[in-house]
Protein backbone atom coordinates (compact mmCIF):
# COMPACT_ATOMS: atom_id res chain seq x y z
CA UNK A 1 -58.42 53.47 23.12
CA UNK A 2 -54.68 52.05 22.14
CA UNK A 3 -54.44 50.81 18.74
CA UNK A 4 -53.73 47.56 20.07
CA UNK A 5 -56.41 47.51 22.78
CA UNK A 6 -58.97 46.79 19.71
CA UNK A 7 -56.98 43.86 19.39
CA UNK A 8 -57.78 40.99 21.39
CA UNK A 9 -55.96 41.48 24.49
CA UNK A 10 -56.12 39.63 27.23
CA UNK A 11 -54.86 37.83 30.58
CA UNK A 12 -54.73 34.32 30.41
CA UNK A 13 -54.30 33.69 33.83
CA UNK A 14 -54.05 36.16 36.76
CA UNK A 15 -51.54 33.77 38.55
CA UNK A 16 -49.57 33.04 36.12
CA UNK A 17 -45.43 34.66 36.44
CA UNK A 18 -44.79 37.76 33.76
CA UNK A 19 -40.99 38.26 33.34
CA UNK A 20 -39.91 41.28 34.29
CA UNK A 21 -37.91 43.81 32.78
CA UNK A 22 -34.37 44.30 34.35
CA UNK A 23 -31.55 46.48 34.55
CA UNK A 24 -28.38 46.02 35.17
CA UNK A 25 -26.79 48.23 37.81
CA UNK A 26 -23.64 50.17 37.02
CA UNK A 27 -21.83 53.15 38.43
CA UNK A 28 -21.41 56.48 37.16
CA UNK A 29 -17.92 55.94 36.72
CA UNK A 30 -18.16 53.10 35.24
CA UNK A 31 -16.81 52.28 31.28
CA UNK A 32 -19.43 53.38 28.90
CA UNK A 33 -19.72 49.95 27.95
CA UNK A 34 -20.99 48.59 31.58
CA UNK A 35 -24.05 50.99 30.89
CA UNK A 36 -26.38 48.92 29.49
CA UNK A 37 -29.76 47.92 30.12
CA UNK A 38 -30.14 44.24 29.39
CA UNK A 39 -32.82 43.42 27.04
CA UNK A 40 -35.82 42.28 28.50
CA UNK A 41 -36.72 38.56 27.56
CA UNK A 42 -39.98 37.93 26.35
CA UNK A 43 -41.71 34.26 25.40
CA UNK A 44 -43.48 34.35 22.73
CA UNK A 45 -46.12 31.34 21.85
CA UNK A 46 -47.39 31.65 18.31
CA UNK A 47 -50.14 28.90 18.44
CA UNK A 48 -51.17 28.54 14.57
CA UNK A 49 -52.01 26.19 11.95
CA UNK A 50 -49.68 26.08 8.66
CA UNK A 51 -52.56 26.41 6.66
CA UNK A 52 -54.03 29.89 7.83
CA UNK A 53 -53.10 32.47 5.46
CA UNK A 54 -53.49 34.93 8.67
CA UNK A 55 -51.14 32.91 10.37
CA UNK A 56 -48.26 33.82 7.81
CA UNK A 57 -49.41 37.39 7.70
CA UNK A 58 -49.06 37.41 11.60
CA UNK A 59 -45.93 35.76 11.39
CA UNK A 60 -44.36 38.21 9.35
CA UNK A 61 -45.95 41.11 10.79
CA UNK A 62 -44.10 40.23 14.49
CA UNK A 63 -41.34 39.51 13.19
CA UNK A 64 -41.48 43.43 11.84
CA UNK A 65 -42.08 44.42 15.01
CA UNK A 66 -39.20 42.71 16.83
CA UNK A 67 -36.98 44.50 14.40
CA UNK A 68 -38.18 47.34 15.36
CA UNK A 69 -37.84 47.04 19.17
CA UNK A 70 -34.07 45.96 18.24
CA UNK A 71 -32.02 45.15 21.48
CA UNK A 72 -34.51 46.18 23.83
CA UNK A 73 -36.09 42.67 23.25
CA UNK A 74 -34.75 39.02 23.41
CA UNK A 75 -37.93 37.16 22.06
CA UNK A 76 -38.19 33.38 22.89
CA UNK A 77 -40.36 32.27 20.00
CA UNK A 78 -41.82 29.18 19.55
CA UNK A 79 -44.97 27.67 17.69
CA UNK A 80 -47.70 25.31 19.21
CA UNK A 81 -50.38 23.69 17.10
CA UNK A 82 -53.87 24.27 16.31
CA UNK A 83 -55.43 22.51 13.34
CA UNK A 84 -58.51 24.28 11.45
CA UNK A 85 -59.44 21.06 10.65
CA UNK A 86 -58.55 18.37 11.86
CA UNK A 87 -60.47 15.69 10.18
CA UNK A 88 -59.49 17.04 6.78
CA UNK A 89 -58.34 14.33 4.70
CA UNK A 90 -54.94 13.69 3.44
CA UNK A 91 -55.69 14.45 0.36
CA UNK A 92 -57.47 17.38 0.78
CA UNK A 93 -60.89 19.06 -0.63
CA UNK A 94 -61.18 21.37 -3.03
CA UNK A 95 -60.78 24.73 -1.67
CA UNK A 96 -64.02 26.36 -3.25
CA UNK A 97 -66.33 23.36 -1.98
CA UNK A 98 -64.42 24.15 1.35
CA UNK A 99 -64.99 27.39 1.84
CA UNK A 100 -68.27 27.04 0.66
CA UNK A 101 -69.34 24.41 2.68
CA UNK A 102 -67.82 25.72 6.36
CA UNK A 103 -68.24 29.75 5.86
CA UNK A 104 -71.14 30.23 3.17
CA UNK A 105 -68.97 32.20 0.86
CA UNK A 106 -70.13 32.63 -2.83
CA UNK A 107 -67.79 32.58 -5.78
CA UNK A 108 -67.13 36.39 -5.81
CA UNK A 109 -67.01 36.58 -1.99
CA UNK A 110 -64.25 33.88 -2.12
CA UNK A 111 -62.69 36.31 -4.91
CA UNK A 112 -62.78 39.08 -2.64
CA UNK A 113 -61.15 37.24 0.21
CA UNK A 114 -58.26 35.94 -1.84
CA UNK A 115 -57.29 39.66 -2.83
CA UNK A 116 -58.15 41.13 0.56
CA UNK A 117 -55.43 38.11 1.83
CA UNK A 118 -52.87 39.25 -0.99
CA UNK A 119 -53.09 42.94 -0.32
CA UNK A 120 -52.65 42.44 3.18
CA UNK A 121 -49.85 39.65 2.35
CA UNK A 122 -47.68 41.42 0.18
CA UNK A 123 -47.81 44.96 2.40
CA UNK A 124 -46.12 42.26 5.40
CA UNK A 125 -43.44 41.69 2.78
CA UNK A 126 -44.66 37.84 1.86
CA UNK A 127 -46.61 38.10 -1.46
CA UNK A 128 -48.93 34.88 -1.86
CA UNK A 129 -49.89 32.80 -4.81
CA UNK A 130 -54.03 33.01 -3.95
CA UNK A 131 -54.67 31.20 -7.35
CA UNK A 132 -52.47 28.40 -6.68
CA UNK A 133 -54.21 27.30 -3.47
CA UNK A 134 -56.22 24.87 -4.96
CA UNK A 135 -57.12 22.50 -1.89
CA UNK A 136 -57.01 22.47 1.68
CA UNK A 137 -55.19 19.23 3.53
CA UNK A 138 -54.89 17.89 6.07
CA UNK A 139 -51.77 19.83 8.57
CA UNK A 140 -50.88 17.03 11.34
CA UNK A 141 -48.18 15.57 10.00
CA UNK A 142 -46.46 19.03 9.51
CA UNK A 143 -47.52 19.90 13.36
CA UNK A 144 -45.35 16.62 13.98
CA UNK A 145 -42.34 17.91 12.01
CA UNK A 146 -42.76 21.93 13.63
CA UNK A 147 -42.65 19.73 17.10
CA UNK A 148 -39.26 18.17 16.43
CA UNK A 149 -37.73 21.08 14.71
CA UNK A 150 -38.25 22.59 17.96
CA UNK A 151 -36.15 20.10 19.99
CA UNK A 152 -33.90 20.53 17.43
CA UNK A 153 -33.74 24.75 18.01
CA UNK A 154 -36.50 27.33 18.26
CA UNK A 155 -34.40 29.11 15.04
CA UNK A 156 -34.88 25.16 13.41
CA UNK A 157 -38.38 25.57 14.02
CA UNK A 158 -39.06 28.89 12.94
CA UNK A 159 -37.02 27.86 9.26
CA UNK A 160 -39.50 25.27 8.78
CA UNK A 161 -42.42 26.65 9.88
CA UNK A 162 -41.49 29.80 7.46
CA UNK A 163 -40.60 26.75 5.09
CA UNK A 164 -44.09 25.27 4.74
CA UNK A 165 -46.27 28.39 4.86
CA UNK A 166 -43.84 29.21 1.55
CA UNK A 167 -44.54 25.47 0.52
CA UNK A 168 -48.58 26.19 0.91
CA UNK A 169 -49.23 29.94 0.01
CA UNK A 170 -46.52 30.87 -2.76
CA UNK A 171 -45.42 27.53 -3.87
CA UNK A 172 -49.81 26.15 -3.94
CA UNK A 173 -47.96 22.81 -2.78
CA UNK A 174 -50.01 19.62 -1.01
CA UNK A 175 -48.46 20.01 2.54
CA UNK A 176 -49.96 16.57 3.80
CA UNK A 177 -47.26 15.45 0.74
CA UNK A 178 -44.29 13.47 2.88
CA UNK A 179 -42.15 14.83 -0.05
CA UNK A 180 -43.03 18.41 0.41
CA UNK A 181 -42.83 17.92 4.14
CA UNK A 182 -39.14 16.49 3.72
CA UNK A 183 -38.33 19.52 1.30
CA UNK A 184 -39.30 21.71 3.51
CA UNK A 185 -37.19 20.10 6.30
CA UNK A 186 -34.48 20.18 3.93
CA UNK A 187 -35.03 24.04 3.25
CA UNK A 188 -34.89 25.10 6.85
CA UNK A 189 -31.19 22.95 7.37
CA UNK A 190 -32.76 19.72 9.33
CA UNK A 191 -32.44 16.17 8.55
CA UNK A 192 -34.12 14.86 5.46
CA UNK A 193 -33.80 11.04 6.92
CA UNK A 194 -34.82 12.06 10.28
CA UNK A 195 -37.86 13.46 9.15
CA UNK A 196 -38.93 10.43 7.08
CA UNK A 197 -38.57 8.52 9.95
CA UNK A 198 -40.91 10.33 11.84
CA UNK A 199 -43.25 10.76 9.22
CA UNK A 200 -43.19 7.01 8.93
CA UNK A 201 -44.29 6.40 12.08
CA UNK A 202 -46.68 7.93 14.67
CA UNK A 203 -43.41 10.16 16.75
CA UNK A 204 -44.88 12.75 18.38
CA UNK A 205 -48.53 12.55 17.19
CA UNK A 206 -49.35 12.53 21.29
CA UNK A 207 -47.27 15.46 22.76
CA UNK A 208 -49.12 17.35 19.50
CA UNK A 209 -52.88 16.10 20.72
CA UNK A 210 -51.51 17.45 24.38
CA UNK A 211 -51.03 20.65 23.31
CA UNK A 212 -54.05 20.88 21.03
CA UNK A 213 -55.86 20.21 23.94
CA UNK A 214 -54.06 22.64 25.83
CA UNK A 215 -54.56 25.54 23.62
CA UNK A 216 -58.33 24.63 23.43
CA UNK A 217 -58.84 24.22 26.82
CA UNK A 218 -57.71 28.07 27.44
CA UNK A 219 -60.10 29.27 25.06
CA UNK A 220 -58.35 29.59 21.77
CA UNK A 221 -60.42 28.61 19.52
CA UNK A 222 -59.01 30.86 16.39
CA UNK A 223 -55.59 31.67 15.01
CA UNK A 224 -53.11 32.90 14.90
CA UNK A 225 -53.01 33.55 18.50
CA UNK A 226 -50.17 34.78 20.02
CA UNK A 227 -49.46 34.14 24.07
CA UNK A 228 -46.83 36.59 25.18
CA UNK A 229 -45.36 35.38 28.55
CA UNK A 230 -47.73 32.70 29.49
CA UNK A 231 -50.13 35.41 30.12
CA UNK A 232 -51.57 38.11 27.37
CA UNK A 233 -53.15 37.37 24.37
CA UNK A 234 -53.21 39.09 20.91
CA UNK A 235 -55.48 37.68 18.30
CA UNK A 236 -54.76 38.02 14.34
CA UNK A 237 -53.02 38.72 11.87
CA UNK A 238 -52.70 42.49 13.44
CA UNK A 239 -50.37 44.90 11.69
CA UNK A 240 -46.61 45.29 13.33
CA UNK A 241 -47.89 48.70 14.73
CA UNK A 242 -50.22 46.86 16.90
CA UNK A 243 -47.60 44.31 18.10
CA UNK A 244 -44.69 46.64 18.84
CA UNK A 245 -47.18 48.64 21.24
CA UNK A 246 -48.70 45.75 22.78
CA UNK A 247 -45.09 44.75 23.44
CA UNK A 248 -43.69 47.80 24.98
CA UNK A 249 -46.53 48.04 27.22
CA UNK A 250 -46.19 44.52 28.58
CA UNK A 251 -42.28 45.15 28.99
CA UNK A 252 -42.96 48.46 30.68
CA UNK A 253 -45.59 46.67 32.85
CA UNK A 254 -43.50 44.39 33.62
């Protein structure tokens, strides 16, 4: 079995349209530089919460894979919500009772988990601050924000959400915070103002439920999951080896 086939791997939706790699057609004689092949576009829904430490690790560990595959890739990534929990307060719970409470860890099975996460963090090339993670909050507000950076640009989007995972997991910041939401908009190059003014109000809290909904009615259920062309699936935080196959053989697939 393919490294990636242990993954979770899987059609979506047998009718759904897969992009298909395409040449472009030039003659023999033609100027080196007319002998391409294009690069073979590839949409790329990263449905995740900004609170999942896997989530980062995922994040970065595509993103190593897309280097890799270079030109023969134009990746349109984009991120969709999912919220671990979404009736966490705004102000958070302590991450210990948290933990506790929803997965039945002890003390030194929490410990172990931290530096498993680390390890795994700082090999993807984005070392974590474990012991400044003190709470976990509430993330819908900062779902709001990820969906307007996106109108704004998917590259907007991607800023911030790299923005607030740095906010959350190196910084040990309170991402429900309005002012660590706005820094964070500030960090990735949107508007500070804008952002307050969405923050003060309810702007987008509906088109964010939709897609919660979405996501959940297809199954998901667990992040990061990552939707590659409307139609295959890989689960986790896999490692970039396991991405950049999955990848080619979807593009060769076509």
């Amino acid at each position: 079995m393919a490294a990636w086939e242990s993954a979770r791997f899987t059609d979506l939706c047998d009718d759904c349209h897969v992009a298909s790699r395409k040449a472009t057609r030039f003659s023999l004689h033609a100027p080196l530089w007319r002998r391409q092949i294009m690069p073979a576009t590839l949409k790329i829904d990263f449905v995740s919460d900004v609170a999942c430490p896997w989530c980062a690790i995922g994040l970065a560990s595509l993103k190593t894979a897309l280097a890799r595959l270079g030109d023969e890739v134009d990746a349109d990534l984009h991120f969709s919500p999912f919220e671990l929990n979404p009736d966490m307060p705004v102000e958070g719970v302590p991450l210990a009772d948290y933990m506790s409470r929803k997965y039945g860890l002890s003390p030194e099975q929490m410990a172990q988990n931290r530096a498993n996460i680390s390890a795994r963090a700082a090999a993807e090339g984005f070392p974590m601050r474990m012991d400044l993670r003190t709470h976990a909050y509430n993330t819908f507000d900062a779902h709001r924000l990820l969906h307007w950076a996106q109108t704004v640009g998917n590259d907007k989007q991607l800023a911030l959400k790299e923005a607030l995972f740095r906010a959350y997991f190196v910084d040990g910041k309170r991402t429900s915070d309005p002012e660590v939401l706005v820094d964070a908009v500030q960090q990735a190059g949107l508007d500070a103002a804008r952002a307050r003014e969405i923050l003060s109000t309810d702007e987008y809290a509906d088109q964010v439920r939709a897609l919660e909904r979405h996501y959940q009615n297809l199954g998901i259920s667990s992040v990061p999951a990552i939707i590659f062309n409307n139609r295959h699936l890989v689960s986790g935080g896999q490692p970039p080896e396991v991405f950049e196959q999955a990848i080619r053989q979807i593009l060769a697939e076509g």
